[in-house]
N, C-alpha and C. Protein backbone atom coordinates (compact mmCIF):
# COMPACT_ATOMS: atom_id res chain seq x y z
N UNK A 1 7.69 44.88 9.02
CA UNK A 1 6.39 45.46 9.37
C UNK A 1 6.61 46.92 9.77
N UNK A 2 5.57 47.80 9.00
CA UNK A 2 5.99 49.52 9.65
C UNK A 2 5.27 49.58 10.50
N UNK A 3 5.21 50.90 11.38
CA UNK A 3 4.58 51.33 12.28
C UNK A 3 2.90 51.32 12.30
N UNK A 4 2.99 51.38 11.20
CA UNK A 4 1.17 51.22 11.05
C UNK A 4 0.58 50.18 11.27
N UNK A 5 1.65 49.46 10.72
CA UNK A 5 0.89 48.10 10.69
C UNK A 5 0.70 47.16 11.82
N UNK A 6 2.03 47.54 12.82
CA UNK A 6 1.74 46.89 14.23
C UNK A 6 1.05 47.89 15.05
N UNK A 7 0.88 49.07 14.86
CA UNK A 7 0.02 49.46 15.97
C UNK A 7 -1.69 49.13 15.21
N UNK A 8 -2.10 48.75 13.78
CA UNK A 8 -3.09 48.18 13.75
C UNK A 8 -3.51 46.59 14.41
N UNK A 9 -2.09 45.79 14.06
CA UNK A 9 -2.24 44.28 14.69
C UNK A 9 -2.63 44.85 16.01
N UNK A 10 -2.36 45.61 16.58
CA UNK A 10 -2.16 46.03 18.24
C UNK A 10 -3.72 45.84 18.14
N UNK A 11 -4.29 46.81 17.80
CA UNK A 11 -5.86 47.20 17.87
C UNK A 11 -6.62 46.06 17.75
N UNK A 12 -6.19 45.51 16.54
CA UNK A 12 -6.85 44.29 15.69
C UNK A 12 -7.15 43.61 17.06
N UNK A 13 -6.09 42.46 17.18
CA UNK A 13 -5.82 41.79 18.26
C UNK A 13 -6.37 42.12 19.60
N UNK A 14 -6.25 43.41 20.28
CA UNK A 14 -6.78 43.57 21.52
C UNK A 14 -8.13 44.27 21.09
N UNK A 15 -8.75 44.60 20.63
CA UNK A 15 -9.82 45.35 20.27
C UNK A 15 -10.74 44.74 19.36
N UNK A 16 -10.48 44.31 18.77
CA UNK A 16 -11.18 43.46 17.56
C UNK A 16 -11.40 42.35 17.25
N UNK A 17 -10.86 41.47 18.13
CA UNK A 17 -11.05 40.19 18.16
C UNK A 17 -10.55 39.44 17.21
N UNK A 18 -9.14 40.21 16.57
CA UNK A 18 -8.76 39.57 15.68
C UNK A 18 -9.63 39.52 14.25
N UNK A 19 -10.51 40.22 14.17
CA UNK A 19 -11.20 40.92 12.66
C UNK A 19 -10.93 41.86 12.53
N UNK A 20 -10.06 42.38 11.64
CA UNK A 20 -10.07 43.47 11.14
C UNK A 20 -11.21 44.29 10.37
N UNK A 21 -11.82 43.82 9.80
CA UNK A 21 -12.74 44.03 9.42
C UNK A 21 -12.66 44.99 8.56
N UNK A 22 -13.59 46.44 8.90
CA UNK A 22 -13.61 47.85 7.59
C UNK A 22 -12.36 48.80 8.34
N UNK A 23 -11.51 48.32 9.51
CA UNK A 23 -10.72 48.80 10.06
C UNK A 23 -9.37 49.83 8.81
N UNK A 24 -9.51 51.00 8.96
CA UNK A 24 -8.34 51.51 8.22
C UNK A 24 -7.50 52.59 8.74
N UNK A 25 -7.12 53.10 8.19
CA UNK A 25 -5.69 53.70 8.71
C UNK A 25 -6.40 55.21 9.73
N UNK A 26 -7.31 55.37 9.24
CA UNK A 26 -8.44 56.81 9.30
C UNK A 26 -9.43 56.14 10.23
N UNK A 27 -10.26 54.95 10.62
CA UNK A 27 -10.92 54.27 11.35
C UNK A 27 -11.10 55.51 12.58
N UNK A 28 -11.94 55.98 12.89
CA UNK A 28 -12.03 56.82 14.16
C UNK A 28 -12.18 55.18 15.54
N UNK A 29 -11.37 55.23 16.29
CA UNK A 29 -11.33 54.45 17.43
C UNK A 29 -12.52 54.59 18.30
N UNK A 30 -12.43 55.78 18.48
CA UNK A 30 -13.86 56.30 19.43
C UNK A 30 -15.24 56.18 18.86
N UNK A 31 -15.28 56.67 17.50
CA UNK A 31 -16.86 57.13 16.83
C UNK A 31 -17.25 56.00 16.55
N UNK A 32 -16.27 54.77 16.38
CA UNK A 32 -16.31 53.59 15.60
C UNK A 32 -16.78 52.49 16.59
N UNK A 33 -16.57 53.11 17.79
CA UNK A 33 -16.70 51.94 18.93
C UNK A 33 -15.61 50.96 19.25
N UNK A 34 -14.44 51.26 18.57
CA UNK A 34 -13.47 50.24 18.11
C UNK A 34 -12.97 49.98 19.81
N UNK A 35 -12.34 51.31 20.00
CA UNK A 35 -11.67 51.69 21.70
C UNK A 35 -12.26 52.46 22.65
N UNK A 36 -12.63 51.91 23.89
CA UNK A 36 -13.22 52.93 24.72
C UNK A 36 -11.76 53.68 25.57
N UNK A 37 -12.49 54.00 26.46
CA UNK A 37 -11.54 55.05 27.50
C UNK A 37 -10.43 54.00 27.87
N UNK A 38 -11.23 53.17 28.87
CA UNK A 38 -9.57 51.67 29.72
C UNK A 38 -9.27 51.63 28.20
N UNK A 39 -9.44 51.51 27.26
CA UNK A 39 -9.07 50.72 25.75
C UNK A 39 -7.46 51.86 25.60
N UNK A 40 -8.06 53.03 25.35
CA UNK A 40 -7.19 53.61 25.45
C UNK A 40 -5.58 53.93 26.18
N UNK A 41 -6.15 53.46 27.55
CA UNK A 41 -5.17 53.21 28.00
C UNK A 41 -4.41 52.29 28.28
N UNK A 42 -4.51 51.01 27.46
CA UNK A 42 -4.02 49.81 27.44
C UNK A 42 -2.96 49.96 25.95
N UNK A 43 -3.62 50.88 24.88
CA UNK A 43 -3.26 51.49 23.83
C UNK A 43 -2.13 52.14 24.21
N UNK A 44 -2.04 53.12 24.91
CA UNK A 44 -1.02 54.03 25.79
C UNK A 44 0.02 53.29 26.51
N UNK A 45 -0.13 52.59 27.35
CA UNK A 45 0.43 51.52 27.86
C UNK A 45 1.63 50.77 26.46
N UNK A 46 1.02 50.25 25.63
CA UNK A 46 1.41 49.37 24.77
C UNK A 46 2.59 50.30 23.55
N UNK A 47 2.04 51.66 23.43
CA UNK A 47 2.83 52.30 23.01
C UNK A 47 4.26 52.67 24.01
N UNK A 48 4.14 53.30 25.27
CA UNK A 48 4.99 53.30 26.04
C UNK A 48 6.10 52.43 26.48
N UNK A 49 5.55 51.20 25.92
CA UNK A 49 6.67 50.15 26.42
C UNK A 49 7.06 49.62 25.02
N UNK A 50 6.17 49.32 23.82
CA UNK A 50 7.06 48.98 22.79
C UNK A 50 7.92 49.98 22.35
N UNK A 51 7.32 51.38 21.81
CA UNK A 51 8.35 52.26 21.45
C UNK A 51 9.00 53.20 22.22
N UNK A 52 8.91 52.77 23.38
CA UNK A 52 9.77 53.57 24.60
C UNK A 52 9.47 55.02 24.30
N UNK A 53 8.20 55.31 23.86
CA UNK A 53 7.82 57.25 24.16
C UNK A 53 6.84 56.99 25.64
N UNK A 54 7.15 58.56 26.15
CA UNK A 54 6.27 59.07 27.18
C UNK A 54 4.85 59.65 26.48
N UNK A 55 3.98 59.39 27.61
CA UNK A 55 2.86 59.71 26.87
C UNK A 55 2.26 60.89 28.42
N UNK A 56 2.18 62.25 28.05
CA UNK A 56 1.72 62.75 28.95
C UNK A 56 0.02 63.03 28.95
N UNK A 57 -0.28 63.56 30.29
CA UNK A 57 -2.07 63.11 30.12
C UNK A 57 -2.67 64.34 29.26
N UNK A 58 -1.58 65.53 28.80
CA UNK A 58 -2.08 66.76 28.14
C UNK A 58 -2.57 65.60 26.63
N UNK A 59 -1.35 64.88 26.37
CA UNK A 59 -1.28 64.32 24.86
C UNK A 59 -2.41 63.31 24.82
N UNK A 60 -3.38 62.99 25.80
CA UNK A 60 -4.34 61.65 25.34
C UNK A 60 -5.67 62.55 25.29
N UNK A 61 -5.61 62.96 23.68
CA UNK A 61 -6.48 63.47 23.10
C UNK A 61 -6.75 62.76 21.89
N UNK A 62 -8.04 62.79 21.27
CA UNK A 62 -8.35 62.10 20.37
C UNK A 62 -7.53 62.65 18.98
N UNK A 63 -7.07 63.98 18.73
CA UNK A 63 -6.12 64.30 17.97
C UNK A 63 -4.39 63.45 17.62
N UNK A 64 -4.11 62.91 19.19
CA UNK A 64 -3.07 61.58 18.69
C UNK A 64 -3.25 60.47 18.69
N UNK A 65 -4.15 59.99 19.52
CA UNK A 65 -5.15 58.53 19.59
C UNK A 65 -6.13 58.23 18.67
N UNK A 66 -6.80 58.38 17.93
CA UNK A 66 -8.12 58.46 17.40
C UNK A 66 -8.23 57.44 16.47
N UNK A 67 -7.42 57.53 16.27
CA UNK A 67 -6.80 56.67 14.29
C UNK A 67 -5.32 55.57 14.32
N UNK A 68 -5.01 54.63 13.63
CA UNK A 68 -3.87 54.13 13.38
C UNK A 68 -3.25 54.68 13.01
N UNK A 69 -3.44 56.06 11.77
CA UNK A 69 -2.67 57.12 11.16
C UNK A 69 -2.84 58.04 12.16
N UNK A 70 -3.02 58.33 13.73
CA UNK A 70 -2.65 59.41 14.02
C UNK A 70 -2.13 59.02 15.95
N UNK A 71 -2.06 57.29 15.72
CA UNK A 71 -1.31 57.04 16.62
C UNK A 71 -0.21 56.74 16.25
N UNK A 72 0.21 56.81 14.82
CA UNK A 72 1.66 56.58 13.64
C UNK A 72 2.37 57.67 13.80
N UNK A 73 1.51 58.73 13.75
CA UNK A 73 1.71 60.57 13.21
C UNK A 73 2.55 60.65 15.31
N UNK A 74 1.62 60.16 15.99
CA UNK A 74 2.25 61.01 17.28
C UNK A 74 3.38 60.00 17.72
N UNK A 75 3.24 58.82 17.56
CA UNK A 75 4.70 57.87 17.89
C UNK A 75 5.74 58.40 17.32
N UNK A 76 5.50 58.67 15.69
CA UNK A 76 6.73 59.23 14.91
C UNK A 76 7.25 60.67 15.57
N UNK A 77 6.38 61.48 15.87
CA UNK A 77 6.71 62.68 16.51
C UNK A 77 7.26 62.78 17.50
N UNK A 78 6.53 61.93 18.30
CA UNK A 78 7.34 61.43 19.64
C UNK A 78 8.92 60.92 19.48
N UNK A 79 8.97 60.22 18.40
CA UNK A 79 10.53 59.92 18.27
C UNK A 79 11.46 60.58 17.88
N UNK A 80 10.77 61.73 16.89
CA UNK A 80 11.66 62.62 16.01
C UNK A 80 12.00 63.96 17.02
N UNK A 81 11.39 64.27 18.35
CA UNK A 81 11.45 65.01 19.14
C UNK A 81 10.27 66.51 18.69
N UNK A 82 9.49 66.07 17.71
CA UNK A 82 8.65 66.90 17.56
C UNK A 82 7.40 67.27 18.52
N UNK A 83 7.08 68.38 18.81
CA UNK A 83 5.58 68.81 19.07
C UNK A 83 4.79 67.86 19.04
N UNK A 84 4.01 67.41 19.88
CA UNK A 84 2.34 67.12 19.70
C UNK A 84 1.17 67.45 19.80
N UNK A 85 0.56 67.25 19.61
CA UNK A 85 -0.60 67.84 19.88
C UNK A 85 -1.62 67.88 21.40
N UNK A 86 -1.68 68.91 21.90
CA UNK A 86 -1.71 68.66 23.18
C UNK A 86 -0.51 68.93 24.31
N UNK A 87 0.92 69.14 23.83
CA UNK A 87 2.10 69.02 24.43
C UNK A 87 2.51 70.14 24.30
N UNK A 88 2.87 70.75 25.32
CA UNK A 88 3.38 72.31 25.79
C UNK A 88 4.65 72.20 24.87
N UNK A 89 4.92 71.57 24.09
CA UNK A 89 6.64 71.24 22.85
C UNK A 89 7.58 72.43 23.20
């Protein structure tokens, strides 16, 4: 399983009730209603402890949260030691 795909089960599962539904990689979390604010940070949470990145409060912007593809994009960054968005890098 890649990264996408468990941080979608993630969503699926805690957010969705287990329907995935029109859920996709681009899905806005917020616009969609999918994740609210606590949502988010249970999201944050869940990233922090499975893939052992720090998540600082500059970085919980909808630019790395928003999407499955752009909570993929900032985990991977986070691992590769890259910049984020939001992050003084």
């Amino acid at each position: 399983m890649n990264l996408k795909d468990e941080i979608r089960n993630f969503v699926v599962e805690n957010f969705l009730f287990g329907d995935a539904g029109g859920l996709t990689d681009d899905s806005s979390f917020i616009r969609e209603g999918i994740v609210d604010s606590t949502g988010i940070l249970q999201l944050v949470a869940y990233l922090q402890e499975r893939y052992q990145v720090a998540v600082a409060d500059e970085e919980l912007i909808p630019e790395n949260l928003d999407s499955v593809q752009r909570v993929a994009d900032f985990v991977e960054g986070k691992r590769s030691g890259a910049p984020c968005a939001g992050s003084e890098g």
